[in-house]
Protein backbone atom coordinates (compact mmCIF):
# COMPACT_ATOMS: atom_id res chain seq x y z
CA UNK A 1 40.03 -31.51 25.50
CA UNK A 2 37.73 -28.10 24.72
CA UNK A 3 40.33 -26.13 23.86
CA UNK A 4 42.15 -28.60 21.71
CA UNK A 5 39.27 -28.98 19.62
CA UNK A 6 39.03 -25.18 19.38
CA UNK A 7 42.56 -25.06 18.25
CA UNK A 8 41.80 -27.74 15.41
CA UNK A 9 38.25 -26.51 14.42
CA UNK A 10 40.22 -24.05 11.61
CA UNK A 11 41.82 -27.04 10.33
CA UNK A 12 38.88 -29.48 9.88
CA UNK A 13 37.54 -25.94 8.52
CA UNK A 14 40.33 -25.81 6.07
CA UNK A 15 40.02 -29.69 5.28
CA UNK A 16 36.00 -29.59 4.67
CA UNK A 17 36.78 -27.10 2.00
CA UNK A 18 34.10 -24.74 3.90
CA UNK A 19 36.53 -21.99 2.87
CA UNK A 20 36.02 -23.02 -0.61
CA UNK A 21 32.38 -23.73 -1.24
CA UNK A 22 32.00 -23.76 -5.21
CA UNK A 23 32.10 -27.33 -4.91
CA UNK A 24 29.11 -27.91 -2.65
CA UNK A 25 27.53 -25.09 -4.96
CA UNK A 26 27.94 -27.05 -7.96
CA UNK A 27 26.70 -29.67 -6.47
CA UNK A 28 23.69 -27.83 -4.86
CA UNK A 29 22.22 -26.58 -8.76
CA UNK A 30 21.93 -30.12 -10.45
CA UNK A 31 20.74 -31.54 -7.47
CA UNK A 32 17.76 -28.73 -7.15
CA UNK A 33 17.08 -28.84 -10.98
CA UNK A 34 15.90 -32.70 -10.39
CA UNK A 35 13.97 -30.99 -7.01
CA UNK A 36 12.31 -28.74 -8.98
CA UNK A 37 11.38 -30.96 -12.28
CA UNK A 38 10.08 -33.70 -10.05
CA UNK A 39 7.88 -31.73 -7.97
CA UNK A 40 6.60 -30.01 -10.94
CA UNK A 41 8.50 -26.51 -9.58
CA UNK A 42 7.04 -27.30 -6.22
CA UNK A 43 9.47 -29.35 -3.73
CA UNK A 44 8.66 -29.66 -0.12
CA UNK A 45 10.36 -27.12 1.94
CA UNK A 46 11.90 -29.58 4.33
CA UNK A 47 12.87 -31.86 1.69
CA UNK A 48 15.16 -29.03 -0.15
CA UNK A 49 16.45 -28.28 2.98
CA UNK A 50 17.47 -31.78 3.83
CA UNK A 51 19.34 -32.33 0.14
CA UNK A 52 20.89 -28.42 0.64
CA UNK A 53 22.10 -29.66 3.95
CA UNK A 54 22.98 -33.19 2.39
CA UNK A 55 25.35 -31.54 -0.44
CA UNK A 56 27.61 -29.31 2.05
CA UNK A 57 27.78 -32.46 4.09
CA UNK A 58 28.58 -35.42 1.90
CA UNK A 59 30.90 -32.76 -0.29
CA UNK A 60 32.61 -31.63 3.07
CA UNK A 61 33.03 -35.67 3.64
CA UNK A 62 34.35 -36.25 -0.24
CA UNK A 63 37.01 -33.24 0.53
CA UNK A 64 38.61 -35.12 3.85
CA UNK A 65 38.54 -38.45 2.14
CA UNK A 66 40.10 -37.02 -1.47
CA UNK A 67 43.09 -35.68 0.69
CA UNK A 68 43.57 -38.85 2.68
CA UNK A 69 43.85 -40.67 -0.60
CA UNK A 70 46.07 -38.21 -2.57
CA UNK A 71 48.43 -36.56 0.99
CA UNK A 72 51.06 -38.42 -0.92
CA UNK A 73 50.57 -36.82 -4.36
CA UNK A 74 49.38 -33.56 -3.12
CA UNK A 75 53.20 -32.67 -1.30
CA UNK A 76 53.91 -32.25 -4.94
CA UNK A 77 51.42 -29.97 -6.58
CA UNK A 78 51.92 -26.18 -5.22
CA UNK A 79 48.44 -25.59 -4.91
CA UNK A 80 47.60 -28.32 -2.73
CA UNK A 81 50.88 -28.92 -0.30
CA UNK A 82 49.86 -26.59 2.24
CA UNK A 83 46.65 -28.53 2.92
CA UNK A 84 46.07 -29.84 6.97
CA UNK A 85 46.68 -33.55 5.95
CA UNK A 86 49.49 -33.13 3.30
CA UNK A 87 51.31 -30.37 5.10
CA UNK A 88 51.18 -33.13 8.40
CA UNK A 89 48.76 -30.24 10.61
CA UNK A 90 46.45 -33.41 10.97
CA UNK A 91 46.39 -37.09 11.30
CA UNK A 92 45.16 -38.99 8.34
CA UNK A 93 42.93 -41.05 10.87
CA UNK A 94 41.52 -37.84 11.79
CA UNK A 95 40.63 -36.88 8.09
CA UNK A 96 38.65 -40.36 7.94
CA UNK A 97 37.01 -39.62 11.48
CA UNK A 98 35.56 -36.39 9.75
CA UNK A 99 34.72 -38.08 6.72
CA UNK A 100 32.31 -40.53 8.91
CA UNK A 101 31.04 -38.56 11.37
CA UNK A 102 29.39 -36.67 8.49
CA UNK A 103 28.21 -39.06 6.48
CA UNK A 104 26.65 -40.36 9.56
CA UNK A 105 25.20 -37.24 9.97
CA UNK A 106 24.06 -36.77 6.17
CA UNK A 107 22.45 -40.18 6.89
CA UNK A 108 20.23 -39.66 9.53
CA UNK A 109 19.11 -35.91 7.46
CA UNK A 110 17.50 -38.42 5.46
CA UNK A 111 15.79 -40.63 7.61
CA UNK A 112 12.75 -39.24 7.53
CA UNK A 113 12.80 -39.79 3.58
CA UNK A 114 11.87 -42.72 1.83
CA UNK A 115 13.38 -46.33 1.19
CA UNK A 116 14.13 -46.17 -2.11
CA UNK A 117 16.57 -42.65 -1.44
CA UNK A 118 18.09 -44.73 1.56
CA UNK A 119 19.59 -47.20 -0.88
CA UNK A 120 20.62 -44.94 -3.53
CA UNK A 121 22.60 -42.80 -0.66
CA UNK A 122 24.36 -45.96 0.12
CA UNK A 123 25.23 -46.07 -3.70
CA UNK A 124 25.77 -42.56 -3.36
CA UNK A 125 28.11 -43.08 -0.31
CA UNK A 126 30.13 -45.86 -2.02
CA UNK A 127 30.82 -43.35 -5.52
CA UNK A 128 32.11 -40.30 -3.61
CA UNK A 129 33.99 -42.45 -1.62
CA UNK A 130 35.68 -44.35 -4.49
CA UNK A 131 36.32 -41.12 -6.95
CA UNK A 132 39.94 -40.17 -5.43
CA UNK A 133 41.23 -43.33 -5.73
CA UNK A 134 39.72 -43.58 -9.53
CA UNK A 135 42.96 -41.08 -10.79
CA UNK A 136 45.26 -43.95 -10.33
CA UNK A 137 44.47 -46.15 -12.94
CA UNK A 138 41.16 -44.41 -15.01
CA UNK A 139 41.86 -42.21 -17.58
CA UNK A 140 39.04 -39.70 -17.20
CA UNK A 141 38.09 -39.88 -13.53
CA UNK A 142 36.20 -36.30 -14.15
CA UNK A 143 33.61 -38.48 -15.34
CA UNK A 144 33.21 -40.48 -12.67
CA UNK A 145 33.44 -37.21 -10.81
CA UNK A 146 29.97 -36.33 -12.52
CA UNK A 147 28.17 -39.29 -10.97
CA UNK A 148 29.49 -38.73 -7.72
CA UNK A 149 28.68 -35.00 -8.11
CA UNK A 150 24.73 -35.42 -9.88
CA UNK A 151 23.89 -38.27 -7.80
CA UNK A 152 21.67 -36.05 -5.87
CA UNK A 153 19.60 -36.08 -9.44
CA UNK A 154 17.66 -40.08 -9.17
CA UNK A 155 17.90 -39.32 -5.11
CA UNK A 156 15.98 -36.18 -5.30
CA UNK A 157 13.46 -37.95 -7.77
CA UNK A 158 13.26 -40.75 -5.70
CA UNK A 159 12.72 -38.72 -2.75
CA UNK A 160 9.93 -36.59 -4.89
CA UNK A 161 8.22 -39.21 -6.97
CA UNK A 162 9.05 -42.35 -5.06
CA UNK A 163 10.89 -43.68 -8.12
CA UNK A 164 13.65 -42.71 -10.66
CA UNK A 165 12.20 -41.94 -13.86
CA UNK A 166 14.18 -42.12 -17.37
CA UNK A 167 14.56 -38.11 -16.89
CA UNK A 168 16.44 -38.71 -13.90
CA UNK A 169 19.40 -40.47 -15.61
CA UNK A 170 18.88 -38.39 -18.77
CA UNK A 171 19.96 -35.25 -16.12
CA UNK A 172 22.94 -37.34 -14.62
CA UNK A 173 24.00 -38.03 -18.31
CA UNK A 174 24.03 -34.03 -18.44
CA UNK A 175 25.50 -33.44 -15.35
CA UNK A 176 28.27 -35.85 -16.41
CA UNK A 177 29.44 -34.01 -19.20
CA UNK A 178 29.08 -30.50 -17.36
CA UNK A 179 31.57 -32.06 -14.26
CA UNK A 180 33.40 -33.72 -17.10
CA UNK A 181 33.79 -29.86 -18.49
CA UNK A 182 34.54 -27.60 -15.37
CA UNK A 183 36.85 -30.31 -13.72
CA UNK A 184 39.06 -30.66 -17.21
CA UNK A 185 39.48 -26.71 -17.01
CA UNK A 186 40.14 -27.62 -13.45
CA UNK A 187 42.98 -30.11 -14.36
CA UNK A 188 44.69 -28.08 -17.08
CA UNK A 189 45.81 -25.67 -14.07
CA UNK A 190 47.38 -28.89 -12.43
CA UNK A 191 48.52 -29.69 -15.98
CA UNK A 192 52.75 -30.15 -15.26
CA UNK A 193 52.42 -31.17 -11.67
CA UNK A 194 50.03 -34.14 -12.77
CA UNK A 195 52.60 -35.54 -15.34
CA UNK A 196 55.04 -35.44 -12.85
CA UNK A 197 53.53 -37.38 -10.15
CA UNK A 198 51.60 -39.90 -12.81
CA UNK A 199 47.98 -38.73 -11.52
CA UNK A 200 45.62 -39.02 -14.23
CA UNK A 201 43.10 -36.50 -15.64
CA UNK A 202 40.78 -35.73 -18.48
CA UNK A 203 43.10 -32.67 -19.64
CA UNK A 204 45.65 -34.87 -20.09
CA UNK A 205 43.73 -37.69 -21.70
CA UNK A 206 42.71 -35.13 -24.30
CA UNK A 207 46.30 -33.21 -24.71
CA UNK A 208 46.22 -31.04 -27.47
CA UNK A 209 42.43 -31.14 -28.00
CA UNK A 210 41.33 -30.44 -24.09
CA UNK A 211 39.51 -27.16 -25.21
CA UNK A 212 37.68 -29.03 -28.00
CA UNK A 213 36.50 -31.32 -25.16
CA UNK A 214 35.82 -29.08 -22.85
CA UNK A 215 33.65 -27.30 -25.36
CA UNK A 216 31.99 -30.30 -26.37
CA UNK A 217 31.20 -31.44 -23.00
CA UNK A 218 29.12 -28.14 -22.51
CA UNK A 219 27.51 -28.59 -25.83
CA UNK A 220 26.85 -32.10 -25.06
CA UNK A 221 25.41 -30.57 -20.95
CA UNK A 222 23.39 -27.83 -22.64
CA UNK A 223 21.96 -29.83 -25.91
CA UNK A 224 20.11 -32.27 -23.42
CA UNK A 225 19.03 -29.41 -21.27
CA UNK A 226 17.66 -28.23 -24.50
CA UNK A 227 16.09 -31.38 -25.60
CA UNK A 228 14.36 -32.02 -22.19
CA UNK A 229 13.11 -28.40 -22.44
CA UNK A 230 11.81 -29.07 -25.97
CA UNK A 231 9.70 -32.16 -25.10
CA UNK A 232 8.58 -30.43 -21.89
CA UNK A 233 7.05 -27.49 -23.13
CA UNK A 234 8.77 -25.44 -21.31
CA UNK A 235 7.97 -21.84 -21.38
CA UNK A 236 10.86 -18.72 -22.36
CA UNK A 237 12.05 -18.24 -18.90
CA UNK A 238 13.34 -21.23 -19.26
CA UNK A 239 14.97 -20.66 -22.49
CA UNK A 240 16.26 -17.26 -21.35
CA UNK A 241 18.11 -19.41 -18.03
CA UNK A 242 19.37 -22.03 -21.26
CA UNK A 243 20.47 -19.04 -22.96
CA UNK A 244 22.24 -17.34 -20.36
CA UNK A 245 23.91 -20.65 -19.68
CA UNK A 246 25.36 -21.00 -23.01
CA UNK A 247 26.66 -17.58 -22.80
CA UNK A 248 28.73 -18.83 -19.68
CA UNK A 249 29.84 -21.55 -21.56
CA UNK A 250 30.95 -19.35 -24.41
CA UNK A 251 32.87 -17.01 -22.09
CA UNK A 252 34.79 -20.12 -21.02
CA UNK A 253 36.37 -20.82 -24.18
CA UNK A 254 37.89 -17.38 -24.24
CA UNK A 255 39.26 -17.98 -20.74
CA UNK A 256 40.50 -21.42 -21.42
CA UNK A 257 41.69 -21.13 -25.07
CA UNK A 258 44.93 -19.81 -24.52
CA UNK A 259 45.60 -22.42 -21.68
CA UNK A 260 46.86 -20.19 -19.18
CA UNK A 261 46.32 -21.88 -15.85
CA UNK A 262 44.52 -18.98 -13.73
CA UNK A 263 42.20 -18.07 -16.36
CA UNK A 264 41.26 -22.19 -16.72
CA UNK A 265 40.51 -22.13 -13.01
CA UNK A 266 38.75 -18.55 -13.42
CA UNK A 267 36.35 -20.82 -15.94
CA UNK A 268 36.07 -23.48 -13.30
CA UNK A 269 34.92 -21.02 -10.74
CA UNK A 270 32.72 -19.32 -13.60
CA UNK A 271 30.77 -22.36 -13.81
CA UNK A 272 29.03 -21.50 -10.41
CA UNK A 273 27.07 -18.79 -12.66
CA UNK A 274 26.18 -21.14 -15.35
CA UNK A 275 24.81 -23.76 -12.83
CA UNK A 276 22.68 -20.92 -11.24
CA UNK A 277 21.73 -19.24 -14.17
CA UNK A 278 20.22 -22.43 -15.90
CA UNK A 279 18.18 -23.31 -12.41
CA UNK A 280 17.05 -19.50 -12.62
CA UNK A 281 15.70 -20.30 -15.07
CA UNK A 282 14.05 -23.74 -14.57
CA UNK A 283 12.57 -21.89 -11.60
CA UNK A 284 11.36 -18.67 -13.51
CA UNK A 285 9.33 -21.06 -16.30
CA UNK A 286 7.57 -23.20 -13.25
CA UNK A 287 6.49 -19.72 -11.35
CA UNK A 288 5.31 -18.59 -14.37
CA UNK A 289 3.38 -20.85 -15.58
CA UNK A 290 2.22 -22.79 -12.25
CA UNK A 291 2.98 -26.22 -13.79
């Protein structure tokens, strides 16, 4: 029984994505930007800890769930027909076992949290869960993607504050059009498989003007950002993070404008940076100026 465990452990490894982990990362920075801003740049230790935790988890849980939706559509797309499930290494009962056990897990982490973030994990639960089926009939599933990716924002509010302010859902709205940007650079590398199999995705939704949206989806991110930053007061460390940020952004389009599919999913992966230099800065302004 041990050792047949042992022998799968590399492919639950390879089916969590842990090999991969820009997408628990790009979960992680929205998730401790609403940490930070509701605890006025001071969260309770244990309570980052639990949502750090909480995003590897629940991510890890989206990954085994997304291939037991698409290990049909996936045998198709080079990138992806090697994975465990597709590439018949594992059971697809097995990829839902995985899925529950940690969301079970991610579920008692926040036990000790209050009522209000128990029911918006269940809501929380219930997006993540839906998003890979959402490429079978929505046209831009990226941003439903960004809900199921920022939904850590009104939970780490609610976990903070007790309630979810108007700032909370202002920051989803951002984080929506930042998921809606990365994941359509994302898509345009899966550009010709996609049409072939009938999946559908934001790049081709837009066609011919994906880099316009792309672009405008990090103006959109990064204008609100700005705005909240504006009516906040907040100091220039926080403007040098926003700055730094668009710079990322503007690196993107030169990766992405010429459409070639490994310097699109260079720009995806480049949006770790972004993500981390913006928090940098959120951080910086709220040690410097205590508040």
């Amino acid at each position: 029984m041990m050792s047949t465990l042992t022998l799968r452990l590399p492919l639950y490894f390879r089916l969590l994505r842990l090999h991969r982990p820009i997408g628990s990362v790009l979960l992680l920075w929205p998730t401790l930007n609403a940490l930070w801003v509701a605890a006025d740049g001071h969260p309770p230790a244990y309570i980052v800890a639990i949502f750090a935790i909480g995003t590897v988890l629940m991510r890890s849980a989206g990954c085994a769930v997304n291939d037991y939706a698409d290990r049909d559509f996936d045998k198709h797309v080079k990138r992806t027909q090697d994975r465990p499930l597709t590439s018949g290494q594992i059971a697809p009962w097995e990829a839902l076992a995985v899925a529950a056990v940690l969301a079970l897990v991610s579920f008692l982490l926040i036990l000790p949290l209050n009522s209000l973030t128990k029911w918006l994990s269940v809501a929380a639960l219930f997006v993540a869960g839906t998003y890979p089926f959402m490429k079978r009939f929505f046209a831009i599933p990226q941003a439903y993607l960004g809900i199921a990716f920022g939904f850590g924002i009104p939970m780490g509010f609610a976990a903070i504050q007790g309630h979810v302010p108007p700032l909370a859902w202002l920051m989803l709205l951002a984080n929506v059009f930042w998921s809606l940007a990365y994941d359509t650079a994302y898509a345009m590398v899966d550009r010709d498989d996609d049409i072939k199999i009938g999946i559908r995705t934001s790049a081709l939704t837009f066609g011919r003007f994906d880099v316009l949206a792309v672009m405008l989806c990090y103006a959109a991110m990064l204008g609100i950002y700005a705005w909240i930053g504006y009516a906040r007061h907040w100091s220039v460390a926080y403007w040098a993070g926003w700055a730094g940020a668009l710079g990322c952004a503007a690196y993107h389009y030169t990766l992405i404008r010429d459409r070639d599919r490994m310097r699109c999913f260079a720009a995806f992966m480049h949006n770790n940076w972004l993500g981390g230099i913006l928090f940098a800065g959120l951080a910086a302004h709220y040690a410097s100026t205590g508040l």
